[in-house]
N, C-alpha and C. Protein backbone atom coordinates (compact mmCIF):
# COMPACT_ATOMS: atom_id res chain seq x y z
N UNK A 1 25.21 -5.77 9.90
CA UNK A 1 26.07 -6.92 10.02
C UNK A 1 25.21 -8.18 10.10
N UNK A 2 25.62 -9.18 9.46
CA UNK A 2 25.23 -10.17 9.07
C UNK A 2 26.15 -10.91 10.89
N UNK A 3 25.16 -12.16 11.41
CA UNK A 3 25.59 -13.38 12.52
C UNK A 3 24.64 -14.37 12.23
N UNK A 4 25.50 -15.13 12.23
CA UNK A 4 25.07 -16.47 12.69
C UNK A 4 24.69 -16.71 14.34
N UNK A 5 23.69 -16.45 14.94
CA UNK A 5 23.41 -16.47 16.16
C UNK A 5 23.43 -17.78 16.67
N UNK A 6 23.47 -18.86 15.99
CA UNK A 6 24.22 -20.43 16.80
C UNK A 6 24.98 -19.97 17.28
N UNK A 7 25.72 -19.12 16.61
CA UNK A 7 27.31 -18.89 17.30
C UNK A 7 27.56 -18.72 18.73
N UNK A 8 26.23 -17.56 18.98
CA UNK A 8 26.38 -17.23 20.59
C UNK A 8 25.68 -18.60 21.07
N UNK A 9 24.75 -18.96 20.91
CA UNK A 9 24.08 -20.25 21.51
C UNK A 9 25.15 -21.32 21.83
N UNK A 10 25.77 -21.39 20.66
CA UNK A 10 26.97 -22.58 20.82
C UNK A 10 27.47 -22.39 22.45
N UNK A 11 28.50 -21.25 21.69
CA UNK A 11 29.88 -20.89 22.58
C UNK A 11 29.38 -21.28 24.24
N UNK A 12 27.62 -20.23 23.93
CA UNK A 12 27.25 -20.33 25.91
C UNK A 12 27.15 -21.14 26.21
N UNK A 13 26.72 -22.46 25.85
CA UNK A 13 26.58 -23.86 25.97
C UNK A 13 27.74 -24.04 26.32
N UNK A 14 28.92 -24.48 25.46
CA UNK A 14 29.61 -25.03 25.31
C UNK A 14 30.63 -24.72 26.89
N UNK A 15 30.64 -23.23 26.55
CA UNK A 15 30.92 -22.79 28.02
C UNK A 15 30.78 -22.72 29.37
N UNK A 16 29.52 -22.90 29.55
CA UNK A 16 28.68 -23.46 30.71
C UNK A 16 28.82 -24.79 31.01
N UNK A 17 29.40 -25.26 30.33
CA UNK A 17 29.45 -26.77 30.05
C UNK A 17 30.79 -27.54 30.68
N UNK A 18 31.40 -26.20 29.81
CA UNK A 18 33.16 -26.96 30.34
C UNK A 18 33.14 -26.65 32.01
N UNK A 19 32.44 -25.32 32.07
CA UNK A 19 33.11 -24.90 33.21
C UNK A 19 32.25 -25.92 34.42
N UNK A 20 31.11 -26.09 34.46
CA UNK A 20 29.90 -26.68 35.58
C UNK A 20 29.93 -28.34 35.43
N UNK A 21 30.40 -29.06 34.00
CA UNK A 21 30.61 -30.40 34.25
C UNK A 21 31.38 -31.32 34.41
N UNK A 22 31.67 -31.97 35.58
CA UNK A 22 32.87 -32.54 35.84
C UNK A 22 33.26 -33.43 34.85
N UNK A 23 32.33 -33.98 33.86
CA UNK A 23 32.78 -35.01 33.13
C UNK A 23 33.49 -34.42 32.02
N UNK A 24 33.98 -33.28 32.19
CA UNK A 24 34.97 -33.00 31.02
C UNK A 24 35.77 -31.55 31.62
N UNK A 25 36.28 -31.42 32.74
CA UNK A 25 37.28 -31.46 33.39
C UNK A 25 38.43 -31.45 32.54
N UNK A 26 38.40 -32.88 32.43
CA UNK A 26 40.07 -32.74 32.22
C UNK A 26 40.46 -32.65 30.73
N UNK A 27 39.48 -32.58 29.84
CA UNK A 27 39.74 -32.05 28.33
C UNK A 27 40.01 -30.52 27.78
N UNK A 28 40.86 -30.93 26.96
CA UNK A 28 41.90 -30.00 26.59
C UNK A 28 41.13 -28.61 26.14
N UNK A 29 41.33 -27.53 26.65
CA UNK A 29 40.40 -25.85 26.38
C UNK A 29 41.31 -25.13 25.51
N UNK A 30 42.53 -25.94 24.69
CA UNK A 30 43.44 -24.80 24.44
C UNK A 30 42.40 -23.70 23.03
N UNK A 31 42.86 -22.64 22.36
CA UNK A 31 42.36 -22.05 21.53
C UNK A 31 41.21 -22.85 20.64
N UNK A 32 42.51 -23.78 19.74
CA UNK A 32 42.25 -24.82 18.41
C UNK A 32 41.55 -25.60 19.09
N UNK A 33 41.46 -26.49 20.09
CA UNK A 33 40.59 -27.41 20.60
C UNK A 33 38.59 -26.95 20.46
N UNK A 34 38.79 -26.03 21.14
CA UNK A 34 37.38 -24.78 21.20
C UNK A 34 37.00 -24.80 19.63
N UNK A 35 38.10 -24.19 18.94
CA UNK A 35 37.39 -23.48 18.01
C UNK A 35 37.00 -25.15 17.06
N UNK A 36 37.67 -26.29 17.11
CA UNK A 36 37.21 -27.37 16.74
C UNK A 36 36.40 -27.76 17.11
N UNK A 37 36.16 -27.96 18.67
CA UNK A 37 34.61 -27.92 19.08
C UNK A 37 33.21 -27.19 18.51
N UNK A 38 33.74 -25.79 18.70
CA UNK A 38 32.69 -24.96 18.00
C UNK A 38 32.36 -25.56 16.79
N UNK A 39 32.87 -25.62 15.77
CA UNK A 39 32.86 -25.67 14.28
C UNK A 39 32.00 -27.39 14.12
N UNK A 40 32.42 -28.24 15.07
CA UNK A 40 32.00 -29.52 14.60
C UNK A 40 30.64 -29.60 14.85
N UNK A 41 30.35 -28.88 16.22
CA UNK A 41 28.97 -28.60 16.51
C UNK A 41 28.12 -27.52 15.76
N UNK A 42 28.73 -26.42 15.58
CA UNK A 42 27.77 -26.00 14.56
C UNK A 42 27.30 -26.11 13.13
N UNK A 43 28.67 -27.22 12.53
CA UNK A 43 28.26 -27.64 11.44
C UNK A 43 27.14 -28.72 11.45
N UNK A 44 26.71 -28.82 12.62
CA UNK A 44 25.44 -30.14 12.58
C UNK A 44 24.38 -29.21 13.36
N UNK A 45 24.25 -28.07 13.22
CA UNK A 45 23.08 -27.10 13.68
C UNK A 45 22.68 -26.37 12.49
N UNK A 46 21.27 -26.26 12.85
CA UNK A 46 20.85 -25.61 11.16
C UNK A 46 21.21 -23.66 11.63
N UNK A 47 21.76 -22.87 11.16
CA UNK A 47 22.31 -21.58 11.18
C UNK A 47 20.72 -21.01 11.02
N UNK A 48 21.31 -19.89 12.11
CA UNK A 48 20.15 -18.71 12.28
C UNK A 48 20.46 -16.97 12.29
N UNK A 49 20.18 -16.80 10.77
CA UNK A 49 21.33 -15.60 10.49
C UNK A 49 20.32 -14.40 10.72
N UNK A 50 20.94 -13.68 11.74
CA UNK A 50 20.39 -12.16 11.99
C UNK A 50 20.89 -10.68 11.93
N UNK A 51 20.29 -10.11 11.59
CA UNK A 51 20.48 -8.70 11.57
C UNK A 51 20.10 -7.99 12.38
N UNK A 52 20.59 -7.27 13.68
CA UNK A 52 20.02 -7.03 14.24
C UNK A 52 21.02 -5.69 15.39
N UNK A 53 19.91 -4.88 16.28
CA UNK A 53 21.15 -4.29 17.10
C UNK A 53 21.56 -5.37 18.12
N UNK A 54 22.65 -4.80 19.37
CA UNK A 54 22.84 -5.62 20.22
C UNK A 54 21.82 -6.14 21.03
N UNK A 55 21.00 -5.16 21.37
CA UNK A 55 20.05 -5.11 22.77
C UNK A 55 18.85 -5.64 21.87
N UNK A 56 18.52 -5.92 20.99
CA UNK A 56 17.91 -6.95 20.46
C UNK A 56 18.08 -8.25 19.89
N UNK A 57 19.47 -8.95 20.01
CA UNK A 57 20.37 -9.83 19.82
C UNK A 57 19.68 -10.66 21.51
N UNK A 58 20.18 -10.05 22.39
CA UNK A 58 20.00 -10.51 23.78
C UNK A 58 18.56 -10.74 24.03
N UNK A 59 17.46 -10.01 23.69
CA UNK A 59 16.26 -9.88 23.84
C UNK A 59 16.02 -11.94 22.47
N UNK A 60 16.39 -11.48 22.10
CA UNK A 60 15.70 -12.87 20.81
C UNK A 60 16.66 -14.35 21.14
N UNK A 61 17.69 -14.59 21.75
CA UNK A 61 18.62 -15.22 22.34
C UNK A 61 17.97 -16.07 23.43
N UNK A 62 17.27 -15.48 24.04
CA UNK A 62 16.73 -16.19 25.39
C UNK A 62 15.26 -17.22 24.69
N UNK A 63 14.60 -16.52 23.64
CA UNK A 63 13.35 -17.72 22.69
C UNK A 63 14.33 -18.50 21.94
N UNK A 64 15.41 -18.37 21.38
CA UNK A 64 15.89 -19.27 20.33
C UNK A 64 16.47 -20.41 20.94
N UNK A 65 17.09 -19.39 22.39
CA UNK A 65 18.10 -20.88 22.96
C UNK A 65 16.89 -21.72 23.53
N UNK A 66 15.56 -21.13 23.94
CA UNK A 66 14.85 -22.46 24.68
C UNK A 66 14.49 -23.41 23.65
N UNK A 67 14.08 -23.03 22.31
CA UNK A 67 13.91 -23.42 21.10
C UNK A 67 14.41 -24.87 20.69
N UNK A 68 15.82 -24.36 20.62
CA UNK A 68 16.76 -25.58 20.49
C UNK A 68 17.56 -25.95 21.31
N UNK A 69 17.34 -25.75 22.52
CA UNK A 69 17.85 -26.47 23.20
C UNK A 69 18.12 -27.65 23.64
N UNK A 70 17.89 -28.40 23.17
CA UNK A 70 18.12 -30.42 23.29
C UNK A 70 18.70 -30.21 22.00
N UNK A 71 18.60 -29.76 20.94
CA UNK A 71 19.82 -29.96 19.66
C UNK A 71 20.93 -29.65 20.22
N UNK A 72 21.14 -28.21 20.82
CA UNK A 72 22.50 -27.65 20.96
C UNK A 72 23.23 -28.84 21.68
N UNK A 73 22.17 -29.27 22.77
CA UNK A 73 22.83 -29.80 24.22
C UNK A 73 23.56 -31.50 23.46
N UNK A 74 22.98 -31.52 22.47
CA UNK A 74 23.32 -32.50 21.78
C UNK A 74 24.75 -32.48 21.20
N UNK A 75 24.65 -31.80 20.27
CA UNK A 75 25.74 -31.49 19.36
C UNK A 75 27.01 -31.00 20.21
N UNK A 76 26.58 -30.34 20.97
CA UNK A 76 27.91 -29.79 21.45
C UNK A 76 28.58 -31.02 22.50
N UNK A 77 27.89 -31.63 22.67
CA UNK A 77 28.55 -32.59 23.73
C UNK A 77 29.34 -33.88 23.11
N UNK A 78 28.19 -33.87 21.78
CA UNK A 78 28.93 -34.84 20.64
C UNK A 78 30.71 -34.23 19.82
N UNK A 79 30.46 -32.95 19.95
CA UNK A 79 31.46 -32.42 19.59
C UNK A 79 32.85 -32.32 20.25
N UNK A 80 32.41 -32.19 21.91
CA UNK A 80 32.95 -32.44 22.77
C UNK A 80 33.88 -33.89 22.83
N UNK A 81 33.33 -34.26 22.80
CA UNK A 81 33.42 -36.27 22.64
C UNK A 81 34.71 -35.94 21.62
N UNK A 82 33.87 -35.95 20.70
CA UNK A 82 34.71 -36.07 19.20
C UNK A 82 36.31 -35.38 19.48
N UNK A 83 36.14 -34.36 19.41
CA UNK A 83 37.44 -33.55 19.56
C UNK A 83 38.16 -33.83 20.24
N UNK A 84 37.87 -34.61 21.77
CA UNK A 84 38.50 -35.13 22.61
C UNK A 84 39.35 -36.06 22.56
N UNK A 85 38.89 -36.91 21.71
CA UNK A 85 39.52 -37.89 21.00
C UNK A 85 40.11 -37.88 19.78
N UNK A 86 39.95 -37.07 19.44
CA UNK A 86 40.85 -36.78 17.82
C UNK A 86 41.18 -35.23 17.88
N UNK A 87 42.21 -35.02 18.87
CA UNK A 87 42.75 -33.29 18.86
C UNK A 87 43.59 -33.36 17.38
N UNK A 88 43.69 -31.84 17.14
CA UNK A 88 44.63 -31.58 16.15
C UNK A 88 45.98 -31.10 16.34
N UNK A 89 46.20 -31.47 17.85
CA UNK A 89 47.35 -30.97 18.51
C UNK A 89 48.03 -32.10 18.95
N UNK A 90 49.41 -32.19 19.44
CA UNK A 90 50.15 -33.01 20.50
C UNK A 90 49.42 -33.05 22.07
């Protein structure tokens, strides 16, 4: 199986994020909101496609996220922003 391993990088970010920072509290977590988040932020991350088992997924996860970490922390917060202000919902 083919991943895009941003994917997990994203999401944990993104997740750690909603849940530990007060400054976004009160923005909207529904499904579509997320998955707009996700998507806006990883379309401005360069993709890191692996093949791999699980227990070596987790093992390579912990070098990639220190890697890019000031991009992710970037993007996703920009994404954050963004979506916040332009939901695709009521």
């Amino acid at each position: 199986m083919v991943v895009n391993y941003m994917e997990e990088i994203v999401k944990n970010y993104l997740n750690q994020t909603l849940k530990n920072d007060p400054t976004y509290a009160s923005i909207c977590t529904c499904d579509q909101c997320i998955d707009d988040i996700m998507a806006k932020a990883l379309n401005n991350i360069k993709p890191y496609y692996i093949t791999t088992k699980t227990g070596e997924v987790y093992a390579e996860y912990s070098s990639l996220a220190n890697q890019n970490h000031a991009e992710v922390i970037a993007e996703v917060i920009k994404a954050i922003e963004f979506v916040s202000n332009h939901k695709n919902h009521e």
